[in-house]
Protein backbone atom coordinates (compact mmCIF):
# COMPACT_ATOMS: atom_id res chain seq x y z
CA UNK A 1 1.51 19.80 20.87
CA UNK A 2 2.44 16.36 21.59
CA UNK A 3 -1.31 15.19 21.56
CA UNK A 4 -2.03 16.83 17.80
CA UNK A 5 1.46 14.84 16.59
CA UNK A 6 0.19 11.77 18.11
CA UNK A 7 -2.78 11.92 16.92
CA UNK A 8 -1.47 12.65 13.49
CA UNK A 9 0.54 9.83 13.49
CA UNK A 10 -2.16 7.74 14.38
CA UNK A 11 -4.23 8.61 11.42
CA UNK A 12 -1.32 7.93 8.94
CA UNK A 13 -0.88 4.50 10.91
CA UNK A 14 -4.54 3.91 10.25
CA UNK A 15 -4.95 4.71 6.86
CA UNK A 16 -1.30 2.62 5.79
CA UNK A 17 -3.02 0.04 7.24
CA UNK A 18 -6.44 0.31 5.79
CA UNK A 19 -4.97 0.69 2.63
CA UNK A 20 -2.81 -2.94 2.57
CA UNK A 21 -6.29 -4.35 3.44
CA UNK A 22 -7.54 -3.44 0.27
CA UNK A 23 -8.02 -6.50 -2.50
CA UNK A 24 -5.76 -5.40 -5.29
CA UNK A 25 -7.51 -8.07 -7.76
CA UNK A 26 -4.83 -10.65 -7.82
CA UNK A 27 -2.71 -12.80 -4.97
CA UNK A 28 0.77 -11.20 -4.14
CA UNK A 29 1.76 -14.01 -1.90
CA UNK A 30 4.42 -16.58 -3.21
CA UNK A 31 5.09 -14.69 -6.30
CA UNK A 32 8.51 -13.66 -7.56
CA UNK A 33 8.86 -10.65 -10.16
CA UNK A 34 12.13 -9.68 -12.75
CA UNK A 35 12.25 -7.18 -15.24
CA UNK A 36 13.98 -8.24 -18.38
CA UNK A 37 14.81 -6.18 -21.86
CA UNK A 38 14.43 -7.88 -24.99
CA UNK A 39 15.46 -7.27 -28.66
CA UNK A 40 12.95 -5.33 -30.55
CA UNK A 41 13.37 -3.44 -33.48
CA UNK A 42 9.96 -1.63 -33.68
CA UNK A 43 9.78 -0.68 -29.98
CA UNK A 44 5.77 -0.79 -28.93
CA UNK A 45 4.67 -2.48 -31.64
CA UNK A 46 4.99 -5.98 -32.43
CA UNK A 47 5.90 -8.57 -34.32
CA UNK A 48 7.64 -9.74 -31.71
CA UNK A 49 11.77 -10.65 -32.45
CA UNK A 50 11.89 -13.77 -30.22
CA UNK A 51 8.71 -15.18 -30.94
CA UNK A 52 9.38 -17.76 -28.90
CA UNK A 53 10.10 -16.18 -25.97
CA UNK A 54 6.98 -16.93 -23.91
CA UNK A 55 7.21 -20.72 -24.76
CA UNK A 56 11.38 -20.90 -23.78
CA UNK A 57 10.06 -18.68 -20.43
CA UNK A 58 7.05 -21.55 -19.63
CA UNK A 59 9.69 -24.34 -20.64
CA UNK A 60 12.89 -22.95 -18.45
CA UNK A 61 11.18 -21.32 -15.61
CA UNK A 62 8.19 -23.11 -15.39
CA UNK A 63 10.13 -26.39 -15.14
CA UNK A 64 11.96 -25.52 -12.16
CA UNK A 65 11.27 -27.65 -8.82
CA UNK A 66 9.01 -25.42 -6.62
CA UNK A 67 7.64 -23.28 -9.69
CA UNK A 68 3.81 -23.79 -9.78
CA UNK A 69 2.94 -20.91 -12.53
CA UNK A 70 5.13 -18.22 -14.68
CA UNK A 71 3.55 -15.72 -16.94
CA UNK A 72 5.42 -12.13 -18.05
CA UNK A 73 3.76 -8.79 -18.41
CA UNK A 74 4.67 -5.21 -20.04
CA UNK A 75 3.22 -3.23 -17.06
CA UNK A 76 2.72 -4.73 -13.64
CA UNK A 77 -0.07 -3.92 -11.49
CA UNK A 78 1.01 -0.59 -9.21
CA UNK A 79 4.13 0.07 -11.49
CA UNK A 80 2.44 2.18 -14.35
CA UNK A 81 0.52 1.48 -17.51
CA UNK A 82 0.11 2.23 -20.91
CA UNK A 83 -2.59 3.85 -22.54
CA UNK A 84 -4.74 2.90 -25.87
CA UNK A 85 -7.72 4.38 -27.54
CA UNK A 86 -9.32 2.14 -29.89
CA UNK A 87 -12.67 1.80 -31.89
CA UNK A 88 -15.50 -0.51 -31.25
CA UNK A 89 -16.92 -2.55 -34.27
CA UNK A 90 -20.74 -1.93 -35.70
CA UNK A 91 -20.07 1.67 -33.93
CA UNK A 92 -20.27 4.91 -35.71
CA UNK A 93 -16.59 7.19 -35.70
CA UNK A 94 -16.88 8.72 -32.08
CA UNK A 95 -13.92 11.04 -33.45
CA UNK A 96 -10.54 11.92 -31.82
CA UNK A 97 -11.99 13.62 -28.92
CA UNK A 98 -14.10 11.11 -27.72
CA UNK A 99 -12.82 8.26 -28.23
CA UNK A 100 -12.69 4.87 -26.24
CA UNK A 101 -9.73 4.02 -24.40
CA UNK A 102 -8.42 1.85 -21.65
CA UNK A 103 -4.85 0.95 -20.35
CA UNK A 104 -2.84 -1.21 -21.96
CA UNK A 105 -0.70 -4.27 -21.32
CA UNK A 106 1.07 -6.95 -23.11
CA UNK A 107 1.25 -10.34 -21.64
CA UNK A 108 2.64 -14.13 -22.16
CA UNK A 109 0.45 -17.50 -21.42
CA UNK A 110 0.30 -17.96 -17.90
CA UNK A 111 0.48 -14.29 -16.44
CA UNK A 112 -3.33 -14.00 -14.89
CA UNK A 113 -3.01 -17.42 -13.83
CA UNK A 114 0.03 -16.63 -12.10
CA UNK A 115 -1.47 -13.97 -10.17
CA UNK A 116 -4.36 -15.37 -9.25
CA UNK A 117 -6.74 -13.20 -11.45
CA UNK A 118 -9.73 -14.63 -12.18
CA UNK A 119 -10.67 -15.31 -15.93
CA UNK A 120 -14.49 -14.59 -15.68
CA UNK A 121 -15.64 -15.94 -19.43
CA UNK A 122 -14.06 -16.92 -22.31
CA UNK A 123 -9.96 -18.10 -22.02
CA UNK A 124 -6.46 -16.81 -21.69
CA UNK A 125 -4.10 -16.07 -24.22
CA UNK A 126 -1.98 -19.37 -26.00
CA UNK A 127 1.06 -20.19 -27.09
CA UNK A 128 -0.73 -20.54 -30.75
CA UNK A 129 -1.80 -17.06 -30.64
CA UNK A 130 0.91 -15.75 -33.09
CA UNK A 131 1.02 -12.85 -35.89
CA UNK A 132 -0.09 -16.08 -38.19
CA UNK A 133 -3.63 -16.39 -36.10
CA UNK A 134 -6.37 -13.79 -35.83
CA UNK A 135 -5.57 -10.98 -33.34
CA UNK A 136 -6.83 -11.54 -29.92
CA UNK A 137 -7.60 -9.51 -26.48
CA UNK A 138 -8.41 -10.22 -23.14
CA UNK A 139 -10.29 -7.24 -21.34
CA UNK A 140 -10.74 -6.29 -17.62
CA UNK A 141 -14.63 -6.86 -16.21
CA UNK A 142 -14.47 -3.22 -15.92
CA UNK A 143 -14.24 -2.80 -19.77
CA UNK A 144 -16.88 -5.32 -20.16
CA UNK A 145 -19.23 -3.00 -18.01
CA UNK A 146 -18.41 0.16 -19.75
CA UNK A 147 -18.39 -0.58 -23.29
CA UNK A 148 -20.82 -3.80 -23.70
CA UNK A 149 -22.75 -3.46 -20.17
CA UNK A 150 -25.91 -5.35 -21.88
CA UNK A 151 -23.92 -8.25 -24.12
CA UNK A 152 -21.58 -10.72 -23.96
CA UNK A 153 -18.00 -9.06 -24.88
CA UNK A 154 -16.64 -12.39 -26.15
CA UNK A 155 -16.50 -12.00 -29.62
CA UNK A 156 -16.78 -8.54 -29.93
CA UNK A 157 -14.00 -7.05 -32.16
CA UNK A 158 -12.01 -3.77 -31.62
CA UNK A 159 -9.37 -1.94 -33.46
CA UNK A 160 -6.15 0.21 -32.07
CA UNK A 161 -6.50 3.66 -33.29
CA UNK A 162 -8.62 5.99 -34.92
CA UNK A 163 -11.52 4.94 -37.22
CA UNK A 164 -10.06 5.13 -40.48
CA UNK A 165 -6.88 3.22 -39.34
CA UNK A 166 -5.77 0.19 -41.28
CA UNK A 167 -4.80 -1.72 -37.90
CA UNK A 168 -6.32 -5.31 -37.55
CA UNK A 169 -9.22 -5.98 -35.55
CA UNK A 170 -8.73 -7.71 -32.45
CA UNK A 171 -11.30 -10.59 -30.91
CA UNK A 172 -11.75 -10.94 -27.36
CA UNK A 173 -11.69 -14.11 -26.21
CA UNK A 174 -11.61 -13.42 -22.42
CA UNK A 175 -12.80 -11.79 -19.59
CA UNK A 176 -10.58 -11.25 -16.43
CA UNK A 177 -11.07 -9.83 -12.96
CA UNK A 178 -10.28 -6.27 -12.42
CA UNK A 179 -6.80 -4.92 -10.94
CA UNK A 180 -6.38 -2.15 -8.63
CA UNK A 181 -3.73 -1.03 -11.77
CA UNK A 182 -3.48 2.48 -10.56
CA UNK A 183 -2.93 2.29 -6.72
CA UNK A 184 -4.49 0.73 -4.09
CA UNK A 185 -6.67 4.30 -3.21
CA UNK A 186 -7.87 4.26 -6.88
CA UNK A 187 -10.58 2.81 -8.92
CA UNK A 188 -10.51 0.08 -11.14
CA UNK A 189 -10.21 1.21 -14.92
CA UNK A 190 -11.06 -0.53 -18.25
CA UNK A 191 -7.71 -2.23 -19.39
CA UNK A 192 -7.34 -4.69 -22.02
CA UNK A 193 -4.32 -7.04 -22.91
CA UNK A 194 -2.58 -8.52 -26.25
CA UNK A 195 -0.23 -11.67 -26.50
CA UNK A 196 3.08 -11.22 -26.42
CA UNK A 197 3.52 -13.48 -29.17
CA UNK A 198 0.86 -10.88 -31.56
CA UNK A 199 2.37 -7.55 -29.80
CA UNK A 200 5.67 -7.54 -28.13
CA UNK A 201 7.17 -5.38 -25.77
CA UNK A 202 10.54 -4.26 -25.18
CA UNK A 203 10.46 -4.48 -21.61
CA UNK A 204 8.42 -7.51 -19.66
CA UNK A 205 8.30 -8.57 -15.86
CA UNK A 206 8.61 -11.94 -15.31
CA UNK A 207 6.52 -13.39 -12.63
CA UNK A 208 7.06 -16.53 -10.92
CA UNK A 209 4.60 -18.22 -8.45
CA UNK A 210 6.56 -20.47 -6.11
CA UNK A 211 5.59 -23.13 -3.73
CA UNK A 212 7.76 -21.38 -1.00
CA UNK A 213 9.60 -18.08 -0.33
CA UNK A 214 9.69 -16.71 -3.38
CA UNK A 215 13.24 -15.21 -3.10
CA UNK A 216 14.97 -18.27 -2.33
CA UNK A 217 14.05 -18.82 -6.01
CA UNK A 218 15.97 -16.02 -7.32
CA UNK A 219 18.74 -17.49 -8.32
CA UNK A 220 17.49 -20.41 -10.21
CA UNK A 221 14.93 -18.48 -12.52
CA UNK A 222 17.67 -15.60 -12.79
CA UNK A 223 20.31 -18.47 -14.29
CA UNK A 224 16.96 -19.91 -16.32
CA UNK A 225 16.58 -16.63 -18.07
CA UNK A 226 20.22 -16.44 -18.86
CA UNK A 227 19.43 -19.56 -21.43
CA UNK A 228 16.80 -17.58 -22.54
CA UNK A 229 18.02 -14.33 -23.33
CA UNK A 230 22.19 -14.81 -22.97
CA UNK A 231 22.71 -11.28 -23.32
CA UNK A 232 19.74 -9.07 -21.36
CA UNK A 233 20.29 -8.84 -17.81
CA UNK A 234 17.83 -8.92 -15.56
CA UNK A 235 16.89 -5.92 -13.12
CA UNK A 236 14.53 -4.61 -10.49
CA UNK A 237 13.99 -8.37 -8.60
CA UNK A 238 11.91 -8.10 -5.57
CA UNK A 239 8.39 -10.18 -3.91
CA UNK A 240 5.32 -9.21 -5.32
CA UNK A 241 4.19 -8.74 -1.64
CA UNK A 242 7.41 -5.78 -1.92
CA UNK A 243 5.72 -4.42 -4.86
CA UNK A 244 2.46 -3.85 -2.77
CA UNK A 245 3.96 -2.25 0.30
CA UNK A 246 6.39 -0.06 -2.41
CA UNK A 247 3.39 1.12 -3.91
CA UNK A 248 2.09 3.29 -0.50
CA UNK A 249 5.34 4.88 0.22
CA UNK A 250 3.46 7.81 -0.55
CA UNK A 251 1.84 7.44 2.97
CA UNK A 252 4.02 5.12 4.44
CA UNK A 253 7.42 8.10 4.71
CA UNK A 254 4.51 10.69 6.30
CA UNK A 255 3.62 7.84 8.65
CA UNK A 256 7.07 7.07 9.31
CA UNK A 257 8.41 10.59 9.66
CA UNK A 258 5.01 11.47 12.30
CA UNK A 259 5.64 8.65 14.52
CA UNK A 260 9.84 9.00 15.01
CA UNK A 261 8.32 12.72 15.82
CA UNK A 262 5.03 11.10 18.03
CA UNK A 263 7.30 8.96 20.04
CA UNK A 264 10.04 11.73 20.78
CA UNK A 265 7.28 14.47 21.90
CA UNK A 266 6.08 11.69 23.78
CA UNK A 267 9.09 11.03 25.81
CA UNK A 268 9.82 14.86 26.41
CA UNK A 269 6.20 15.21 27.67
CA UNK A 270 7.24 12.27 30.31
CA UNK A 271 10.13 13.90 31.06
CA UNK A 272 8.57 17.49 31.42
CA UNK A 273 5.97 15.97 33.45
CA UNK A 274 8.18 14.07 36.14
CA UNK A 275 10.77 17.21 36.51
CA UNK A 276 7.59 19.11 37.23
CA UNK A 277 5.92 16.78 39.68
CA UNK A 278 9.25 16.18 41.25
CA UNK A 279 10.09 19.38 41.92
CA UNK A 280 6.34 20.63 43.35
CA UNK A 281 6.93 17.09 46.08
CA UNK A 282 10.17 19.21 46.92
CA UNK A 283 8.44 22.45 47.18
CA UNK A 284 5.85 21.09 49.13
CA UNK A 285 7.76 19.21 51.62
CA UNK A 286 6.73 21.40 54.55
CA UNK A 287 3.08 21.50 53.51
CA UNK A 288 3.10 17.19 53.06
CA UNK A 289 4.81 17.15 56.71
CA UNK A 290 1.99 19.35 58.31
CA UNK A 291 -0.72 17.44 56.43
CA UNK A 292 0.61 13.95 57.93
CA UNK A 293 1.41 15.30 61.28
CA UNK A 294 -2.30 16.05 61.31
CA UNK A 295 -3.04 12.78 60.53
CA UNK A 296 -3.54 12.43 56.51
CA UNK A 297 -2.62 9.51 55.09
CA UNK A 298 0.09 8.87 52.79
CA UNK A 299 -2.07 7.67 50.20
CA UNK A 300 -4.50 11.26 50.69
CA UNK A 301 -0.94 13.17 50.15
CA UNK A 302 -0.14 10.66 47.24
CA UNK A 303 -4.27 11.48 45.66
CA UNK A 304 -3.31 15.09 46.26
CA UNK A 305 -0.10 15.33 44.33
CA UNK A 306 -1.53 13.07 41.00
CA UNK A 307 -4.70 14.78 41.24
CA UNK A 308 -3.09 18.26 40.92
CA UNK A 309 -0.86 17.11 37.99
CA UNK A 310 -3.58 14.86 36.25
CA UNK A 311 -5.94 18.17 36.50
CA UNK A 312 -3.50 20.05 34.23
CA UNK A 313 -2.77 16.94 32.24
CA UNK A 314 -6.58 16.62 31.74
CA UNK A 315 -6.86 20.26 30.70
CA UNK A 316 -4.03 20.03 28.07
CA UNK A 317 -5.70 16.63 26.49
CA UNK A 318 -8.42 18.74 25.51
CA UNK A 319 -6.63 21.75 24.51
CA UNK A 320 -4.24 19.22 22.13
CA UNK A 321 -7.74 17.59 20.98
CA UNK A 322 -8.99 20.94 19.92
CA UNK A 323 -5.68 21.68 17.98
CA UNK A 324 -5.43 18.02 16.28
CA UNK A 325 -9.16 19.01 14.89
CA UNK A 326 -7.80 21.63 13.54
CA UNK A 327 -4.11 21.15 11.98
CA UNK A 328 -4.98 16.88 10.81
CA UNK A 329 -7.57 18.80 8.56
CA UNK A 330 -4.00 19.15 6.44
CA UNK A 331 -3.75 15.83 6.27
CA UNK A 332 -6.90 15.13 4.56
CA UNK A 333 -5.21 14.17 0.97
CA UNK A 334 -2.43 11.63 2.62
CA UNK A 335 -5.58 9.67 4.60
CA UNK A 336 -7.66 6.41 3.17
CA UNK A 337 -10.75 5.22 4.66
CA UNK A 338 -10.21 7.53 7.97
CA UNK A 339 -11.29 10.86 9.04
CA UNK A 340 -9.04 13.60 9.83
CA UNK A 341 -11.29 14.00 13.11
CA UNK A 342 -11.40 10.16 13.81
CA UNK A 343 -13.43 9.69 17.30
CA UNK A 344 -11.45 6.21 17.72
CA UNK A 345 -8.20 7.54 17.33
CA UNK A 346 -8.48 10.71 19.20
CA UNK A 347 -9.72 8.68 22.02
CA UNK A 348 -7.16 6.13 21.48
CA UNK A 349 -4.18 8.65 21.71
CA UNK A 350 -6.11 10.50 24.32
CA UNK A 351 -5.77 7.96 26.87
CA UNK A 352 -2.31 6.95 25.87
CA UNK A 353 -0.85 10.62 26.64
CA UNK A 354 -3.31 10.67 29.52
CA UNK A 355 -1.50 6.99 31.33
CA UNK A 356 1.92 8.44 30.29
CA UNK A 357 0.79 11.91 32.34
CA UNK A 358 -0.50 9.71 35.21
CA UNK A 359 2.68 7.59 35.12
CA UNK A 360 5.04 10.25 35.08
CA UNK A 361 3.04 12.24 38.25
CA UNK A 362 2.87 8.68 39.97
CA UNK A 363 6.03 7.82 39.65
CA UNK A 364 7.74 10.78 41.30
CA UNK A 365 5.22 11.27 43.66
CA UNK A 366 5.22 8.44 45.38
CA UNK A 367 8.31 9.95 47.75
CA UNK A 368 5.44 12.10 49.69
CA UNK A 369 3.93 9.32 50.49
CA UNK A 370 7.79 8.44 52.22
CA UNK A 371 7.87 11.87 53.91
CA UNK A 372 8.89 11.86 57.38
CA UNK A 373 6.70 15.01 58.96
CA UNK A 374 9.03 15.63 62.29
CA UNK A 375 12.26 15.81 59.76
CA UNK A 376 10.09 18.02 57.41
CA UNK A 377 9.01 20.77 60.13
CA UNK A 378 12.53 19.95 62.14
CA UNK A 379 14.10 21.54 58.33
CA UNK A 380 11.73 24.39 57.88
């Protein structure tokens, strides 16, 4: 038993850490994120009531000592999305049920920079992109590949909503690198983004890229935003790094919960092991006597004891390796990038429970080996 809940845990430890090695498509070192509400009468749609919020946010936070980049987003990477089907120019109606669509995202001047995503072709959104300038969009590489694989998307034109809609058609002007959006097990996705400053958004993450820790910044950009927005507090404040790590809790409580369990069947299995061992030197106190008064050695009594108890210990690491084959097979939808029948960590926590057996039997016997045969046979 103690083997298959090692061995468990070891999986989930393997697969939490696979899955932070995974490039999310953007840099979450040095960045601080806020969430902020701001005043908008038509909720998801813009014009945008303070149009100037993105400039005041580049002009207040970006001016701060040890600020290097600040951007704001409706959705951040790992914390949701929203959806929007839309219809590609020179394209006949593909009708409601097939329609194109790709997540969504509103964002201010700054954001991919911020993060480190990579604009590919074309350029980021501007402070001059405003409801008075043609609509613009930047899309994810993955968008590029699905719905212009064999062209150049810049310059391409799309329109929100169905085919007869009176919406504006939107330009792109840029081409980013793809986010891990969903979750770092997950695909990338087509996803395309609007300026806030064309398409607001009632709810926006700031985030700040700092020179050092990012949280001893907190305060600053927190009083900064105050001048921007007097009367919208700001909520939900933690690393960008924190954001990563939050988003495998999924895995990460299993992982937790199977090790606390891994450890504590580990120590009773020590325990179990030296009461047994202890108690069989007791038992066989006459026997050890005979066997040195006949010359053994204290080390052949000291092979003879281990041996016995490693034998059974042996014979129980393949019993548990039998079982973990069969119950981590349950585990199969919590695992990334591992196996439930992993050779490397079977083997792994194979030979860990196999030292802690040999410890346990060495420890305790080790007192044959102090046996004194004439006081042995003088007591039976």
């Amino acid at each position: 038993l103690a083997l298959v809940v090692l061995v468990g845990a070891g999986l989930m430890v393997e697969s939490v850490a696979r899955l932070l090695e995974v490039e999310p498509g953007f840099n979450p070192h040095n960045v601080l994120t806020l969430h902020i509400s701001l005043p908008q009468k038509n909720i998801y749609y813009g014009p945008p009531e303070h149009a100037r919020f993105c400039q005041d946010l580049a002009a207040k936070v970006g001016s701060l000592t040890g600020v290097t980049s600040v951007g704001a987003v409706s959705h951040l990477p790992l914390q949701g999305n929203a959806g929007r089907g839309f219809i590609i120019e020179g394209q006949s109606d593909p009708g409601p049920e097939h329609q194109p669509g790709a997540s969504y995202s509103v964002t201010c001047p700054g954001y991919f920079r911020t993060l480190d995503v990579p604009l590919l072709k074309g350029r980021e959104f501007a402070h001059n992109d405003t409801v008075s300038a043609p609509g613009v969009i930047v899309i994810s590489q993955a968008m590029a590949r699905r719905y212009w694989p064999k062209e150049d998307p810049v310059g391409k034109r799309i329109k929100i909503g169905y085919f007869d809609s009176h919406e504006p058609w939107l330009t792109v002007v840029g081409v980013v690198g793809d986010v891990r959006r969903w979750g770092l097990d997950s695909e990338v996705r087509p996803e395309f983004f609007r300026p806030y400053t064309q398409a607001a958004w009632p709810v926006m993450t700031i985030v700040v890229r700092t020179a050092l820790a990012p949280a001893s910044y907190t305060m600053s950009v927190k009083k900064a935003l105050a001048e921007i927005e007097p009367e919208q507090p700001v909520s939900d404040i933690a690393t960008l790094e924190e954001v990563v790590r939050d988003s495998v809790g999924s895995r990460r409580f299993p992982m937790l919960l199977l090790s606390s369990f891994a450890l504590l069947a580990l120590a009773l299995a020590a325990v179990g092991i030296t009461g047994v061992v202890s108690y069989a030197v007791t038992q066989r106190t006459h026997e050890i006597g005979i066997r040195l008064a006949l010359g053994a050695q204290p080390r052949d009594v000291l092979r003879l004891i281990v041996g016995g108890s490693m034998t059974w210990a042996l014979a129980g690491v393949l019993l548990g390796v039998a079982g973990a084959a069969a119950v981590t097979r349950f585990l199969s939808d919590l695992l990334y990038g591992v196996r439930p029948t992993d050779p490397l960590v079977i083997c792994a926590v194979s030979l860990i429970l196999f030292g802690v057996a040999f410890l346990a039997s060495y420890i305790p016997a080790r007192r044959s080996m102090r046996v004194d045969p004439i006081a042995a046979l003088r007591c039976e």
